[in-house]
Protein backbone atom coordinates (compact mmCIF):
# COMPACT_ATOMS: atom_id res chain seq x y z
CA UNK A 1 -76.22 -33.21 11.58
CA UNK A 2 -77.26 -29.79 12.12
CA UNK A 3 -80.10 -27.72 10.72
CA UNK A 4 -82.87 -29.74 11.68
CA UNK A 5 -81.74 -32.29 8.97
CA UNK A 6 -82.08 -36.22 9.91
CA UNK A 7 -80.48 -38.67 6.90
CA UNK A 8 -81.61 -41.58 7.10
CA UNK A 9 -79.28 -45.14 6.83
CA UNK A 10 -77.91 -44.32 3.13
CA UNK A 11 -77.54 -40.90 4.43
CA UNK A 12 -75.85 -41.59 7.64
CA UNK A 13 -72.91 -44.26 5.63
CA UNK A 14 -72.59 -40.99 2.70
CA UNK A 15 -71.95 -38.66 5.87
CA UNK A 16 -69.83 -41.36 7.28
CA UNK A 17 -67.83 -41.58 4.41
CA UNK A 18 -67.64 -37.75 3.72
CA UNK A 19 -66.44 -37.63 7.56
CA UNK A 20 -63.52 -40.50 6.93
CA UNK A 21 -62.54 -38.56 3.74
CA UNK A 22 -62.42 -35.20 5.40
CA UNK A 23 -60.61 -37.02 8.60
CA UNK A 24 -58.04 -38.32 6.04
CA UNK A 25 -57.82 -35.34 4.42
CA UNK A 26 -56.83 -32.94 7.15
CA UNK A 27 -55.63 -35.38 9.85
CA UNK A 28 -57.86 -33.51 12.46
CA UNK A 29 -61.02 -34.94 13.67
CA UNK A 30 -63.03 -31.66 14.92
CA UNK A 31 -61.56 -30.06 11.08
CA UNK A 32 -62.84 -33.13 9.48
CA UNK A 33 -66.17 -32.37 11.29
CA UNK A 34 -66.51 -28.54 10.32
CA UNK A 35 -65.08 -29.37 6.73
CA UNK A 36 -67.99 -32.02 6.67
CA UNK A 37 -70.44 -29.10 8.08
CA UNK A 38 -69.23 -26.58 5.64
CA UNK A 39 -69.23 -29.20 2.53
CA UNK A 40 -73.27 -30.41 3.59
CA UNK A 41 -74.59 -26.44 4.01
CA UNK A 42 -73.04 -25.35 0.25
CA UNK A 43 -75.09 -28.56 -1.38
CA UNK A 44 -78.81 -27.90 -2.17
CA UNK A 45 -80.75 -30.23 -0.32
CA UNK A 46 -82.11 -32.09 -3.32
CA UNK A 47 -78.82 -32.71 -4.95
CA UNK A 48 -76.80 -34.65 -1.93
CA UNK A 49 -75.39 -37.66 -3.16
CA UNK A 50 -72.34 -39.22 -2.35
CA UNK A 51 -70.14 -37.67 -4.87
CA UNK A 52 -71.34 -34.43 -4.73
CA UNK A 53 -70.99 -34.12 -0.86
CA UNK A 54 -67.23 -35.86 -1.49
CA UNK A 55 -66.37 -33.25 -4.01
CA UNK A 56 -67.50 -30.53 -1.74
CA UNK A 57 -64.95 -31.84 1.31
CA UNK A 58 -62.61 -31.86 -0.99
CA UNK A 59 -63.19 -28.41 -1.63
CA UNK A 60 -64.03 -27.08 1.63
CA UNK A 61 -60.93 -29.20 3.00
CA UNK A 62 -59.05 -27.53 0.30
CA UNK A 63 -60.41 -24.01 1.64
CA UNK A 64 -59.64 -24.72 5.15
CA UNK A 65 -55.86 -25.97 4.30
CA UNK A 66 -55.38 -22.70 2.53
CA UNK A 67 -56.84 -20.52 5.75
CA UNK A 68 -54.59 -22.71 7.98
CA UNK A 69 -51.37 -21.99 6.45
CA UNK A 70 -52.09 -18.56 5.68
CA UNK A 71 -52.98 -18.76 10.10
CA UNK A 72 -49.78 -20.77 10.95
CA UNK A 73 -47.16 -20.50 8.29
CA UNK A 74 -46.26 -24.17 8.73
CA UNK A 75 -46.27 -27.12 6.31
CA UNK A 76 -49.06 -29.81 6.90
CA UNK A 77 -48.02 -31.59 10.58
CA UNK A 78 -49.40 -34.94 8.88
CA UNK A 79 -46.19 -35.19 6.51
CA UNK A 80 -43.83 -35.18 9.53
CA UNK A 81 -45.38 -37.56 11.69
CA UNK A 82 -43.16 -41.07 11.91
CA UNK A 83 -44.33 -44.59 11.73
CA UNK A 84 -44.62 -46.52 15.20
CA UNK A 85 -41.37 -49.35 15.13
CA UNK A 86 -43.49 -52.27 15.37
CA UNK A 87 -44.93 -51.62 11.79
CA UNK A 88 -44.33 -54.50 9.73
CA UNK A 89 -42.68 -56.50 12.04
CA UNK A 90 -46.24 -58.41 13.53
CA UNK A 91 -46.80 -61.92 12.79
CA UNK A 92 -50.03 -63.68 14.18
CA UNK A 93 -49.22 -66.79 16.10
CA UNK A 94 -50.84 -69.62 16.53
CA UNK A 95 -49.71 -69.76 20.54
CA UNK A 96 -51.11 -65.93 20.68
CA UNK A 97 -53.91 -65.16 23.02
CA UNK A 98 -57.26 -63.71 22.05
CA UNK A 99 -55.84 -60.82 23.60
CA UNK A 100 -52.17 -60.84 22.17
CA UNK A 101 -53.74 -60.98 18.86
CA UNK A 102 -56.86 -58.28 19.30
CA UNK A 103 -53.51 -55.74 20.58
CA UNK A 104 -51.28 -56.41 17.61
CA UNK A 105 -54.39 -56.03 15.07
CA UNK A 106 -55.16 -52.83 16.71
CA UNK A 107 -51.35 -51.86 16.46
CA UNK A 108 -51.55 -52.91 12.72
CA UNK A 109 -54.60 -51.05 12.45
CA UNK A 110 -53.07 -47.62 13.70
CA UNK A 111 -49.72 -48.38 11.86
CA UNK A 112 -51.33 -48.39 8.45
CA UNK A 113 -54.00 -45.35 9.55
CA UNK A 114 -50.63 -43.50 10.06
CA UNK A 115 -49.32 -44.72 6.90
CA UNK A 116 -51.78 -43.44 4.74
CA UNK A 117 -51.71 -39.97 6.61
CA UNK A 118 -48.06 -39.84 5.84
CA UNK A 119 -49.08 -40.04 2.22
CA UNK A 120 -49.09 -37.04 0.06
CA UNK A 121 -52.37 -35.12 -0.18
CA UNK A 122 -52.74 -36.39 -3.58
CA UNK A 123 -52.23 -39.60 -3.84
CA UNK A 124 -54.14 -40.08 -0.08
CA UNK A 125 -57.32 -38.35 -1.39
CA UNK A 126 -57.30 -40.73 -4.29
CA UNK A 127 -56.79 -44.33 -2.32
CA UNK A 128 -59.10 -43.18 0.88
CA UNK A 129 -61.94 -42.80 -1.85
CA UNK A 130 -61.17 -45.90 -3.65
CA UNK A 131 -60.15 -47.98 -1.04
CA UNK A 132 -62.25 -46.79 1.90
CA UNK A 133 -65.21 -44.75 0.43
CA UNK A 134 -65.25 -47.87 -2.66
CA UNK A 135 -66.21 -45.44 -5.28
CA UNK A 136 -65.47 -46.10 -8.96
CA UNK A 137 -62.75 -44.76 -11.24
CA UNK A 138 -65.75 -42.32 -12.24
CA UNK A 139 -66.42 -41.37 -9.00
CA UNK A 140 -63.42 -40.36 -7.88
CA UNK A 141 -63.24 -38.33 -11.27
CA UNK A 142 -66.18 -36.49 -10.66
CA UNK A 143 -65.19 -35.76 -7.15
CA UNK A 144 -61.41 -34.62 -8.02
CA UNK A 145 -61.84 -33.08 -11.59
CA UNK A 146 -58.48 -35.40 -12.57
CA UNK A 147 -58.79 -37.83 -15.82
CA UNK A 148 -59.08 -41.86 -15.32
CA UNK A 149 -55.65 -42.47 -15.93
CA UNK A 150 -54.22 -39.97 -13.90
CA UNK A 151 -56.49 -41.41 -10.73
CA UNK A 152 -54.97 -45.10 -12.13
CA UNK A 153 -51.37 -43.95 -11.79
CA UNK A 154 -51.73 -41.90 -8.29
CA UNK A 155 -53.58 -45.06 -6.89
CA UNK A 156 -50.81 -47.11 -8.19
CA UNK A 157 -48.64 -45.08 -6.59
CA UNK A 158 -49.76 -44.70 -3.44
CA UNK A 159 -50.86 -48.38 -2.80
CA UNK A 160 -47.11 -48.99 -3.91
CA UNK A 161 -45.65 -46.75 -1.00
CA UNK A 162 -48.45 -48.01 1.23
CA UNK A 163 -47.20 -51.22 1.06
CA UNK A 164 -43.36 -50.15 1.55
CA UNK A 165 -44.09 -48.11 4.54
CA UNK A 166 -46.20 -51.01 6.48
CA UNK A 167 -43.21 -53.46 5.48
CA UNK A 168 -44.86 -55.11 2.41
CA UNK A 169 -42.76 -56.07 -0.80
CA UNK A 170 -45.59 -56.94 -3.81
């Protein structure tokens, strides 16, 4: 990071995870990055943990939203995008090569990444921190201001249309 400031490895996987949340978040890498920026320079330096520095992307993602549709006048590009054809329709074969299989995974791989961008704001904010980031029911409370059983039912939700847009029926 900037400012002279060197985490060390607990550090580096909080800023990793406050970078995945932000990347989630606003679909843009070099955003994700300044959101990230932003979110580290508001938090006294004897205060960052994990939650904290997730609440403030959140926030700062939630400023920079606001100052880009007040700039372009356009819905958020994420909810338009389309998933690739070959979603849900990849079955791993025994008579595969290492390589046949290694390029379907990585299709996989980008077909549910664009799932979960296709997700609303919030119900993606709530399953990126759960699923990807790990963090408890708590967590996620403290980070989002919403109560337990509203963070239950929006992760319900949105594992439920996860599943229906990479081809799963639970």
């Amino acid at each position: 990071m900037q400012n002279g400031v060197t985490p060390g490895r607990d550090g580096m996987r909080t800023l990793d995870s406050a970078y995945n949340f932000a990347r989630f978040l606003s679909g843009d890498a070099d955003a994700a990055e300044h959101i990230v920026q932003a979110a580290f320079r508001r938090i006294d330096a004897g205060r960052r943990d994990r939650t904290r520095l997730l609440k403030g992307v959140r926030n700062c993602y939630r400023t920079w939203l606001t100052t880009r549709r007040q700039r372009d006048r356009q819905d958020d590009v994420v909810a338009n995008k389309r998933l690739p054809d070959a979603v849900g329709t990849s079955v791993l074969r025994s008579d595969d090569g290492a390589e046949k299989i290694t390029a379907r995974i990585d299709v996989d791989a980008a077909a549910v990444r664009c799932a979960i961008e296709t997700l609303p704001r919030r119900l993606r904010e709530i399953l990126v921190l759960r699923e990807l980031d790990a963090l408890s029911y708590r967590e996620i409370a403290e980070v989002t201001s919403l109560p337990t059983g509203e963070i239950m039912a929006r992760l319900a939700c949105a594992r439920r249309l996860l599943a229906r847009s990479v081809g799963r029926r639970d």
